[in-house]
Protein backbone atom coordinates (compact mmCIF):
# COMPACT_ATOMS: atom_id res chain seq x y z
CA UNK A 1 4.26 18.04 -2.64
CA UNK A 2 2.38 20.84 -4.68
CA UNK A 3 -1.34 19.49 -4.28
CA UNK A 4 -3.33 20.50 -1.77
CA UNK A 5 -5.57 17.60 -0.95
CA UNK A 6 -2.09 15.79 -0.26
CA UNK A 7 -2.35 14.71 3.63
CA UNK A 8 0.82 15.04 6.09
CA UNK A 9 0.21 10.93 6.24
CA UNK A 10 0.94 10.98 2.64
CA UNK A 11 3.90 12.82 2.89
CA UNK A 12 5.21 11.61 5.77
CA UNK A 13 4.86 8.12 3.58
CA UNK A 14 6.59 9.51 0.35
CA UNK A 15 9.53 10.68 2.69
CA UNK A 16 9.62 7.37 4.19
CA UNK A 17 9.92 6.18 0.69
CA UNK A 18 12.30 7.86 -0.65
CA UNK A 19 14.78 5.35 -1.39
CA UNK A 20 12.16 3.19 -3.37
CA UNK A 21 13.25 3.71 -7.37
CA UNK A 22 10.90 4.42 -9.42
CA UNK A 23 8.29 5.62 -6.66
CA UNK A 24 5.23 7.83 -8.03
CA UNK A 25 1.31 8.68 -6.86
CA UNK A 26 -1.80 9.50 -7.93
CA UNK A 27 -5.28 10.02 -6.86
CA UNK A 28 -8.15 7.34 -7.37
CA UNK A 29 -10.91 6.33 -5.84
CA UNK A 30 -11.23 8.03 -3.35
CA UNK A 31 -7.96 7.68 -1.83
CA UNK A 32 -4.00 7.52 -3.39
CA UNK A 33 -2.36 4.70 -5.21
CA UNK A 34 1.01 4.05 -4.69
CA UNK A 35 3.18 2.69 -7.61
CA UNK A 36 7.12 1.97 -8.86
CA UNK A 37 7.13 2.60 -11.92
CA UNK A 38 4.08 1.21 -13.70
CA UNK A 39 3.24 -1.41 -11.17
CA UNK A 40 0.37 -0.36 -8.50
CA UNK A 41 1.70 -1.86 -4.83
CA UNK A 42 0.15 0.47 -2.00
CA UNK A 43 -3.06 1.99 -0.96
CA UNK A 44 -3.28 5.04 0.93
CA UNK A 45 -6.95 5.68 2.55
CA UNK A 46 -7.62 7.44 5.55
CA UNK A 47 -4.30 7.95 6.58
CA UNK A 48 -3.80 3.92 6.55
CA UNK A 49 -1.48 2.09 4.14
CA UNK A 50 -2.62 -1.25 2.10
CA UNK A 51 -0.13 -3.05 0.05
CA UNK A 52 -0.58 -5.53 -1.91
CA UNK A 53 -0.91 -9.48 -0.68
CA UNK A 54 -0.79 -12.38 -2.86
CA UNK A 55 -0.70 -16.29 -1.68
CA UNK A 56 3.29 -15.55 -1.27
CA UNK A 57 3.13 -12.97 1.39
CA UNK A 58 -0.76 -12.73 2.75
CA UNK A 59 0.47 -14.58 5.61
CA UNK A 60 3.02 -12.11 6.85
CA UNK A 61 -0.17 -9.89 6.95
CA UNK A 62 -2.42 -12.18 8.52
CA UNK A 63 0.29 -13.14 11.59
CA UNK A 64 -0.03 -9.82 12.83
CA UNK A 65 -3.92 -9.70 12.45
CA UNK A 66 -3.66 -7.09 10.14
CA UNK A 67 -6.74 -6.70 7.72
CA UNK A 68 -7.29 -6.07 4.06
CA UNK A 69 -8.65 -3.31 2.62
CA UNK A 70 -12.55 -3.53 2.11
CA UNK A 71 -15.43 -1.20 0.40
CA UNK A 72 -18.89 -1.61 -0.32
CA UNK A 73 -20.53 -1.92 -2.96
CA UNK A 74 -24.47 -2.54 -3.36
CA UNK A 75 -24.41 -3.17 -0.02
CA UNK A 76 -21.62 -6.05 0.27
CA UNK A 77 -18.36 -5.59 2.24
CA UNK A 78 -15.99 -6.17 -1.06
CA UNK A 79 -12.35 -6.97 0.36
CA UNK A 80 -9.20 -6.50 -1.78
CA UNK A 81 -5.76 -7.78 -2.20
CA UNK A 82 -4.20 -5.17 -0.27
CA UNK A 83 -3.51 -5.27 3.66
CA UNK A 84 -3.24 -3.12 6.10
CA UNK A 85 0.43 -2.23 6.68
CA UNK A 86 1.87 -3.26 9.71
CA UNK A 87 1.77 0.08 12.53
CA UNK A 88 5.84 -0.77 13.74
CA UNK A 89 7.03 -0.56 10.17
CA UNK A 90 5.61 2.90 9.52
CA UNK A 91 8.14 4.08 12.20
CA UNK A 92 11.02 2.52 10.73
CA UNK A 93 11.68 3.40 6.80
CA UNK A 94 14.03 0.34 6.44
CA UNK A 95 11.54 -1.74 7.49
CA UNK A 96 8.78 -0.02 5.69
CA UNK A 97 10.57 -0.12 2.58
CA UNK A 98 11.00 -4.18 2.95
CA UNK A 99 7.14 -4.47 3.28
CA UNK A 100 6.91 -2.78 0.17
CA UNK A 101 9.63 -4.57 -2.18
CA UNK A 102 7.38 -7.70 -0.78
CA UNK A 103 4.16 -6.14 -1.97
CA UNK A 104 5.53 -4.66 -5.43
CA UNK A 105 6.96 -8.20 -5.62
CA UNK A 106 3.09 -9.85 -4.89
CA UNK A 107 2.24 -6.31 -7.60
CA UNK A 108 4.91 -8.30 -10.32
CA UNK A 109 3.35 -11.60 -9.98
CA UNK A 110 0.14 -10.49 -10.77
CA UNK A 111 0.77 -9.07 -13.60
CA UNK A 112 2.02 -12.64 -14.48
CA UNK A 113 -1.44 -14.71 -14.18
């Protein structure tokens, strides 16, 4: 990666994703969004990845007690549609890589509503 700010957690991520057509970044808010092609799927913040949840695949998520990803905002905790990924599949980029085609899936269908 050319820029700078980019963090080793970020690249180590992209290199994890590799495989995933139509992969792609960008800066916002404070953090990275992660995207195939024009659909937004991933969160990167403080070297922690947040993909997206829907009713379809939030409980995945949820069994492992992992969290979503909150911010505040006028003093309110504000929680979002994206959950923390699970640590074991950051190891494994076949694994990592199914979390994600469920979360660009979750991305797809809300597009839909």
């Amino acid at each position: 990666m050319t820029n700078a700010r980019a963090s080793e957690f970020l690249d180590y991520l992209l290199d994890q994703l590799g495989p995933v057509e139509g992969l792609r970044w960008r800066f916002m808010f404070g953090g990275v969004g992660l995207f195939r092609d024009e659909v937004m799927f991933g969160i990167v913040v403080d070297d922690a990845l947040y993909l997206k949840t829907d009713e379809m695949n939030r409980a995945a998520f949820e069994a492992q007690g992992l969290a979503p990803f909150c911010y505040l905002r006028e003093g309110r905790e504000i929680a979002l549609s994206y959950y923390q990924a699970p640590a074991e599949a950051l190891e494994d980029p076949e694994e990592l890589q199914a979390w994600v085609r469920q979360a660009c899936d979750a991305a797809l269908r809300s597009r839909k509503d």
